[in-house]
C-alpha atoms as a PDB file:
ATOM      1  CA  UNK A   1     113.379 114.675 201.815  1.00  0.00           C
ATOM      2  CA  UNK A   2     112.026 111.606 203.700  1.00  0.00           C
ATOM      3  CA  UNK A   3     109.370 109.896 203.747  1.00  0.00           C
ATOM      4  CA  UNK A   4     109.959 108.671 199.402  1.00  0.00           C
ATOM      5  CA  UNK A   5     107.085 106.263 198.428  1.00  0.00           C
ATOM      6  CA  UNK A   6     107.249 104.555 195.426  1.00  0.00           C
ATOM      7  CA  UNK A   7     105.303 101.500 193.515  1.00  0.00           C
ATOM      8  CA  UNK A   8     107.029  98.373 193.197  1.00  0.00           C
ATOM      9  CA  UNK A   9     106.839  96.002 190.204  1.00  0.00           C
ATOM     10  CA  UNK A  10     104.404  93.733 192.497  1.00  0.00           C
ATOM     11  CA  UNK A  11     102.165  96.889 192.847  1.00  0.00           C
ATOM     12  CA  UNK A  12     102.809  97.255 197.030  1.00  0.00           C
ATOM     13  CA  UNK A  13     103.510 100.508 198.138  1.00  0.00           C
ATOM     14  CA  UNK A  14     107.325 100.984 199.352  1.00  0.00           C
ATOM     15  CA  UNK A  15     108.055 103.544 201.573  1.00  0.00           C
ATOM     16  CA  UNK A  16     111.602 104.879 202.299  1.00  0.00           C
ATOM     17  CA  UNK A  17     112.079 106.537 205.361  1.00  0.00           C
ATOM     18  CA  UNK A  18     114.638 107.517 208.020  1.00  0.00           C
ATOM     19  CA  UNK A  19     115.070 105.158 211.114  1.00  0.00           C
ATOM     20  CA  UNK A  20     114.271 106.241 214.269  1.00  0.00           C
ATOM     21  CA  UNK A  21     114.962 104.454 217.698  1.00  0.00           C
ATOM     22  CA  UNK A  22     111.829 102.816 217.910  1.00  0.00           C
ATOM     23  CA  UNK A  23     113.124 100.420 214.747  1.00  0.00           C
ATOM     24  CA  UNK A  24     115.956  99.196 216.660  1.00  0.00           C
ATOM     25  CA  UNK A  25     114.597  95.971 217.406  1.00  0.00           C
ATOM     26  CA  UNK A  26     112.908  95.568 214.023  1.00  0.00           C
ATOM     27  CA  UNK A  27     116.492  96.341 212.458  1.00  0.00           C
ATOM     28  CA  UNK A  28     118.634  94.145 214.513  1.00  0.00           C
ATOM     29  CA  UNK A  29     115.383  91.059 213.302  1.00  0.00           C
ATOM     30  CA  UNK A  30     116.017  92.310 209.535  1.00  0.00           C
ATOM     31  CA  UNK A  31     119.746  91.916 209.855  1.00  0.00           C
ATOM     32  CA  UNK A  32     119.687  88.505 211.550  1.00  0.00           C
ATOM     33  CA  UNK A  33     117.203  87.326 208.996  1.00  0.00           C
ATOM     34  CA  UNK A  34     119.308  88.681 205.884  1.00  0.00           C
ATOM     35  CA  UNK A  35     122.377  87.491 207.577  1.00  0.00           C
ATOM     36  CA  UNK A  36     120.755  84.039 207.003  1.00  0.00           C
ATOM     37  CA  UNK A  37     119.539  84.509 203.453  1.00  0.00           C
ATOM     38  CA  UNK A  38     123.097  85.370 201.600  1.00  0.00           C
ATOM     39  CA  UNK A  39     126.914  84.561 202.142  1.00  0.00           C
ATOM     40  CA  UNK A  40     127.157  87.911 200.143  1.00  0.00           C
ATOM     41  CA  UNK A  41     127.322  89.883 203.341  1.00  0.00           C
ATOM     42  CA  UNK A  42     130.205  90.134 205.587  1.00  0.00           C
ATOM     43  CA  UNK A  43     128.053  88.917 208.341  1.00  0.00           C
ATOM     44  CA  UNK A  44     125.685  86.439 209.452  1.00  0.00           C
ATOM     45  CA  UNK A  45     122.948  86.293 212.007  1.00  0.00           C
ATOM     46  CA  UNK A  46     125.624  84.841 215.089  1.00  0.00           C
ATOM     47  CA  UNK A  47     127.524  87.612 214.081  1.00  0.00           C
ATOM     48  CA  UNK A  48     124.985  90.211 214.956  1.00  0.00           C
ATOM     49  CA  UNK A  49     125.381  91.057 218.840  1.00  0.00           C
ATOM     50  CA  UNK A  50     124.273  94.280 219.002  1.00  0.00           C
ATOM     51  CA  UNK A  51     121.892  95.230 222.358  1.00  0.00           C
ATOM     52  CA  UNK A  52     118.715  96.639 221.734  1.00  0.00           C
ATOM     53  CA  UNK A  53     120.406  99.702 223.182  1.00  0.00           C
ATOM     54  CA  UNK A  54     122.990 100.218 221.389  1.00  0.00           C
ATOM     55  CA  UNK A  55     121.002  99.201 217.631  1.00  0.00           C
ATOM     56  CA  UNK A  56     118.779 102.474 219.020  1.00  0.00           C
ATOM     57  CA  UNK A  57     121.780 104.752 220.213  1.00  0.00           C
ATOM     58  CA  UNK A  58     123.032 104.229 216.669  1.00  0.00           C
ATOM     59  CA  UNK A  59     120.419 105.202 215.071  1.00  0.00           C
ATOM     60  CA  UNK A  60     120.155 107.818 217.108  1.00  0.00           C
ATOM     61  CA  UNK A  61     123.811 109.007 216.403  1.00  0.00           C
ATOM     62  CA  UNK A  62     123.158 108.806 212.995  1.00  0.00           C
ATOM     63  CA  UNK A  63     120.181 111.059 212.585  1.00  0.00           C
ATOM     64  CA  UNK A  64     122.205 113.614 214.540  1.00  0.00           C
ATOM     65  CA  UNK A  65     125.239 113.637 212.635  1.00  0.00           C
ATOM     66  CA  UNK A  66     125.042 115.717 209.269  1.00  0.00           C
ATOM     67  CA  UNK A  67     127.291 113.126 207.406  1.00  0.00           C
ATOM     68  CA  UNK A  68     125.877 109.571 208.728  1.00  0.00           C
ATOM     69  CA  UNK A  69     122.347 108.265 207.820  1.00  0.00           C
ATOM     70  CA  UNK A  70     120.413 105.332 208.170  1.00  0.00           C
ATOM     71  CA  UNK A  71     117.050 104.843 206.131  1.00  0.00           C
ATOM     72  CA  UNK A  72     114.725 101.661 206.163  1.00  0.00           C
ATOM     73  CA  UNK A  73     112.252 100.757 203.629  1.00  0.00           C
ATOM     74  CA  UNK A  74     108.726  99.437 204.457  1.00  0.00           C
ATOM     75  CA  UNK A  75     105.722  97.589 202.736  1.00  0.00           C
ATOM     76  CA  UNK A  76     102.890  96.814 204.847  1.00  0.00           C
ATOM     77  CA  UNK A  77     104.834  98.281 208.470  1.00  0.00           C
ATOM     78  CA  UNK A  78     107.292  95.501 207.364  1.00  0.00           C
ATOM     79  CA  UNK A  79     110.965  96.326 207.388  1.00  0.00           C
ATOM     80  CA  UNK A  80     111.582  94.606 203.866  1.00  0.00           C
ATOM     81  CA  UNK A  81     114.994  96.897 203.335  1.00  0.00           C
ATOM     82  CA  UNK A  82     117.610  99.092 204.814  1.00  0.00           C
ATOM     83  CA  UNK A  83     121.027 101.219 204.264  1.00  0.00           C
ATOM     84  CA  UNK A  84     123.456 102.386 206.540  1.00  0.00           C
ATOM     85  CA  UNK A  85     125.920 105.138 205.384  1.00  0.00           C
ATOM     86  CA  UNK A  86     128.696 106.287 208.366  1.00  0.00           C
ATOM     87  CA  UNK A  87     130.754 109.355 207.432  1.00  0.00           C
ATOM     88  CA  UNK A  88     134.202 109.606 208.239  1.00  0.00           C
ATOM     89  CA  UNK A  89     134.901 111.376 211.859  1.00  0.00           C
ATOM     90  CA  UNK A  90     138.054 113.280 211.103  1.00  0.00           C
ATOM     91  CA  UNK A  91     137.848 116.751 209.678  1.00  0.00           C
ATOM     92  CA  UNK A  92     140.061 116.258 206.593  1.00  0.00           C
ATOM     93  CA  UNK A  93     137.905 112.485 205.517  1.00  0.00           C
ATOM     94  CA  UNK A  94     134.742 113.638 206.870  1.00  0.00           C
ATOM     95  CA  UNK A  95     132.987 114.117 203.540  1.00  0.00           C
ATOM     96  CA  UNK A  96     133.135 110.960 202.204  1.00  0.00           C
ATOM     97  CA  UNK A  97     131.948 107.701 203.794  1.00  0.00           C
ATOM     98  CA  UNK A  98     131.008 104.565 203.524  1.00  0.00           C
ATOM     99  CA  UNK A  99     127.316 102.387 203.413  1.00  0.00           C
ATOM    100  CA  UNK A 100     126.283  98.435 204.033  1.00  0.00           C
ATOM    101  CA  UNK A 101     122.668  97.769 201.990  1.00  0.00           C
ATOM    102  CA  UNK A 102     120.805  94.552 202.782  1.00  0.00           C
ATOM    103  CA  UNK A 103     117.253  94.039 201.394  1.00  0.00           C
ATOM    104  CA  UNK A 104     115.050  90.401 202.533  1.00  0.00           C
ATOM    105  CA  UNK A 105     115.704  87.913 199.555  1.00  0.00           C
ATOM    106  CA  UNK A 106     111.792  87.466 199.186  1.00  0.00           C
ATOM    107  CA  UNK A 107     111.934  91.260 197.922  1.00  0.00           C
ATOM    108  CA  UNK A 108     114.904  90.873 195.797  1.00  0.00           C
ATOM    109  CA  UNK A 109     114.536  91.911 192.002  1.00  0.00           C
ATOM    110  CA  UNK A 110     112.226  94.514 192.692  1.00  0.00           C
ATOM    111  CA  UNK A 111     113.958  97.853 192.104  1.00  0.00           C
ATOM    112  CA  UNK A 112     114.085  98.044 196.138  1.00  0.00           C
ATOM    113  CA  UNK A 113     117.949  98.083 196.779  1.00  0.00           C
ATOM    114  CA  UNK A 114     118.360 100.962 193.455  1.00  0.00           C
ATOM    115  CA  UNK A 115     115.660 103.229 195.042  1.00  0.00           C
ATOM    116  CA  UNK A 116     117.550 102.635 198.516  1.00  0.00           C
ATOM    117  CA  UNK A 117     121.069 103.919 196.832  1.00  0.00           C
ATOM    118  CA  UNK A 118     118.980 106.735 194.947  1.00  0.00           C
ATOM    119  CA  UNK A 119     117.761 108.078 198.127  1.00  0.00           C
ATOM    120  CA  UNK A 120     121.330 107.967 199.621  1.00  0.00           C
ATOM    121  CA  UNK A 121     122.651 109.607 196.803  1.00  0.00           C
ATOM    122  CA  UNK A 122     119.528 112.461 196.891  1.00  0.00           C
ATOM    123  CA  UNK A 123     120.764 112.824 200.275  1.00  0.00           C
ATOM    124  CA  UNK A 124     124.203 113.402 199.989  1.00  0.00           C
ATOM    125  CA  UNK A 125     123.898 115.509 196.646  1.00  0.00           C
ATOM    126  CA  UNK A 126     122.005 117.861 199.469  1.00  0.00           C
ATOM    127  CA  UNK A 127     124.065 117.481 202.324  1.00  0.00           C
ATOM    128  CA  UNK A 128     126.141 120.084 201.965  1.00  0.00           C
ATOM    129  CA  UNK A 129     128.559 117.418 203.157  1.00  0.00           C
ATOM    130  CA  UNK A 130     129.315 114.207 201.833  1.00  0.00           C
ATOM    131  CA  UNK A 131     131.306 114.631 198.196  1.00  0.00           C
ATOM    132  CA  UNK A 132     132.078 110.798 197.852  1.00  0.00           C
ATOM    133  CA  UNK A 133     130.280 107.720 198.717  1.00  0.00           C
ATOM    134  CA  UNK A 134     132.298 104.727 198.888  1.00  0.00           C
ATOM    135  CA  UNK A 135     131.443 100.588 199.238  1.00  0.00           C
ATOM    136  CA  UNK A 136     133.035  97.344 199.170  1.00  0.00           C
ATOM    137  CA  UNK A 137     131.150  94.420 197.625  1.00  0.00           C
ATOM    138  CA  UNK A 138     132.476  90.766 197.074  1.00  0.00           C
ATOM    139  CA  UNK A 139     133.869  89.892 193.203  1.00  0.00           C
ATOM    140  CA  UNK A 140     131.186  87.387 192.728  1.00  0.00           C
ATOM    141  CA  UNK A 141     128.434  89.302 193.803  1.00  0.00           C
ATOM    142  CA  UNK A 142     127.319  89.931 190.256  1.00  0.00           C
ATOM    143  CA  UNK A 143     123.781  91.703 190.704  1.00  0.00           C
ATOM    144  CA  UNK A 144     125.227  93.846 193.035  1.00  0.00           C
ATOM    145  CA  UNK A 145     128.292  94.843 190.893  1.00  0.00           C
ATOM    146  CA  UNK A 146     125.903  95.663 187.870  1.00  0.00           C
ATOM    147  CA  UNK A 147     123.475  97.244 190.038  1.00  0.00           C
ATOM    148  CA  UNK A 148     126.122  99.360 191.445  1.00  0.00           C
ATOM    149  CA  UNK A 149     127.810 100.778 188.312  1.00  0.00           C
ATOM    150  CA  UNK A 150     124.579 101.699 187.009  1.00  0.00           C
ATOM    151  CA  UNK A 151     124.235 103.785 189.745  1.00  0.00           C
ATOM    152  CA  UNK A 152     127.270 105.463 188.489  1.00  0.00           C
ATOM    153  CA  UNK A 153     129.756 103.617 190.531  1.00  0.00           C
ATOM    154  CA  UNK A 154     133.172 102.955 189.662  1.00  0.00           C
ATOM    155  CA  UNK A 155     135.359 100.694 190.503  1.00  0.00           C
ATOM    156  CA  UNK A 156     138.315 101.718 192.467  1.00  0.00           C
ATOM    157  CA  UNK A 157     140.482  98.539 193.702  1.00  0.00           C
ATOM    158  CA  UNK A 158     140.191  95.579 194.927  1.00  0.00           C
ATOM    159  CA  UNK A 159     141.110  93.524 198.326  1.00  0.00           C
ATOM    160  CA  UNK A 160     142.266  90.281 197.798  1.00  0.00           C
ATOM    161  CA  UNK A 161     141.388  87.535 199.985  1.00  0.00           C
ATOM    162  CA  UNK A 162     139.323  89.901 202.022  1.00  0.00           C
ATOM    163  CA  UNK A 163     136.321  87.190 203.003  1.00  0.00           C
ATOM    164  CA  UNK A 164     136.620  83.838 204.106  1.00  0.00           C
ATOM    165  CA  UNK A 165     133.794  81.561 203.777  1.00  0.00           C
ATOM    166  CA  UNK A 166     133.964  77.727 204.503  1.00  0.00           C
ATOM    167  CA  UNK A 167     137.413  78.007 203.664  1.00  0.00           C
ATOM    168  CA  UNK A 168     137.524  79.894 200.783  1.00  0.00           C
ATOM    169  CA  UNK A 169     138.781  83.227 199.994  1.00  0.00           C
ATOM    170  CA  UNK A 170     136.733  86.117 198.140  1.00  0.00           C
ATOM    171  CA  UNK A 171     138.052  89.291 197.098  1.00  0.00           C
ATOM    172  CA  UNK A 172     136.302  92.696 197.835  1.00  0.00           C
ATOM    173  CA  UNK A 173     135.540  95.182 194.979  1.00  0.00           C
ATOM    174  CA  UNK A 174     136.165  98.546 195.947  1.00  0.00           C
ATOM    175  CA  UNK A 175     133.727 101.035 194.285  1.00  0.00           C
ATOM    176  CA  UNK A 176     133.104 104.863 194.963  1.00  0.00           C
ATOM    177  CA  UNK A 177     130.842 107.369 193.578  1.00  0.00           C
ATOM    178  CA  UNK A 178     132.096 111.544 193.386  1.00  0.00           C
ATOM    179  CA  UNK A 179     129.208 113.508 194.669  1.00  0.00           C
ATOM    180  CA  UNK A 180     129.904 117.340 192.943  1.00  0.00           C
END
């Protein structure tokens, strides 16, 4: 299924791929950077502490587990994109998981984080495995939200008071999508 290219709005070539090791340290710079760009995440760039060693033995994990992946996308050998899903580890939750997306704010707008999702959805529709793909985003993360339910999310609950920022408390949206 992987490598997916596609043409952006801006006419660069995107390419969607899975990670391998060798990205660790490219992954771990991505996250630190878009840890810095948005309060939307539930991280920023202190927070990422990850070794070189263990960013790679994830990776690694995950492209040897048949209900985890972890995909990057790339224009120009840069890592402008990437998304995480983890499957469940017990045998009764195992098909359904959940996935973190972050994509570098200068790239934002551009269809990047939608063909990201697509992709994860492709994948689990032909997994054999996952049935439901789940995510938590923050209430006032607009874009996402409507970016989300076009996808065909829906939303399932909501955690109050679930991020703390400066202060203030944001709730979490709770959204899930049924793969059948």
């Amino acid at each position: 299924m992987f490598p997916l290219v596609a043409t952006i709005p801006t006419d660069q070539r995107l390419i969607i791929r899975e990670a391998v090791a060798s990205d660790a340290a490219d992954v771990l710079l991505h996250l630190k950077t878009v840890g810095a760009e948005t309060d939307f995440l539930s991280f920023a760039p202190k927070d990422i502490k990850r070794s070189l060693e263990s960013q790679a033995k994830l990776i690694t994990e995950s492209q040897a587990a048949d209900n985890h992946l972890y995909i990057v996308a790339e224009i120009n050998h840069q890592l402008v994109g990437g998304l995480h899903f983890r499957g469940q580890d017990r045998p009764r939750t195992r098909h359904s998981g959940t996935f973190g997306i972050t994509v570098l704010k200068d790239y934002w707008g551009l269809g990047i984080g939608h063909k990201l999702i697509e992709a994860l959805i492709k994948w689990a529709q032909r997994s054999g495995v996952i049935r439901k793909i789940n995510l938590k985003v923050r209430s006032d993360n607009h874009r996402a939200l409507r970016l989300y339910e076009t996808l065909g999310f829906i939303r399932e609950g909501c955690i109050c008071r679930e991020y703390c920022l400066a202060g203030q408390f944001y709730d979490n949206v709770c959204m899930g999508l049924e793969i059948d």
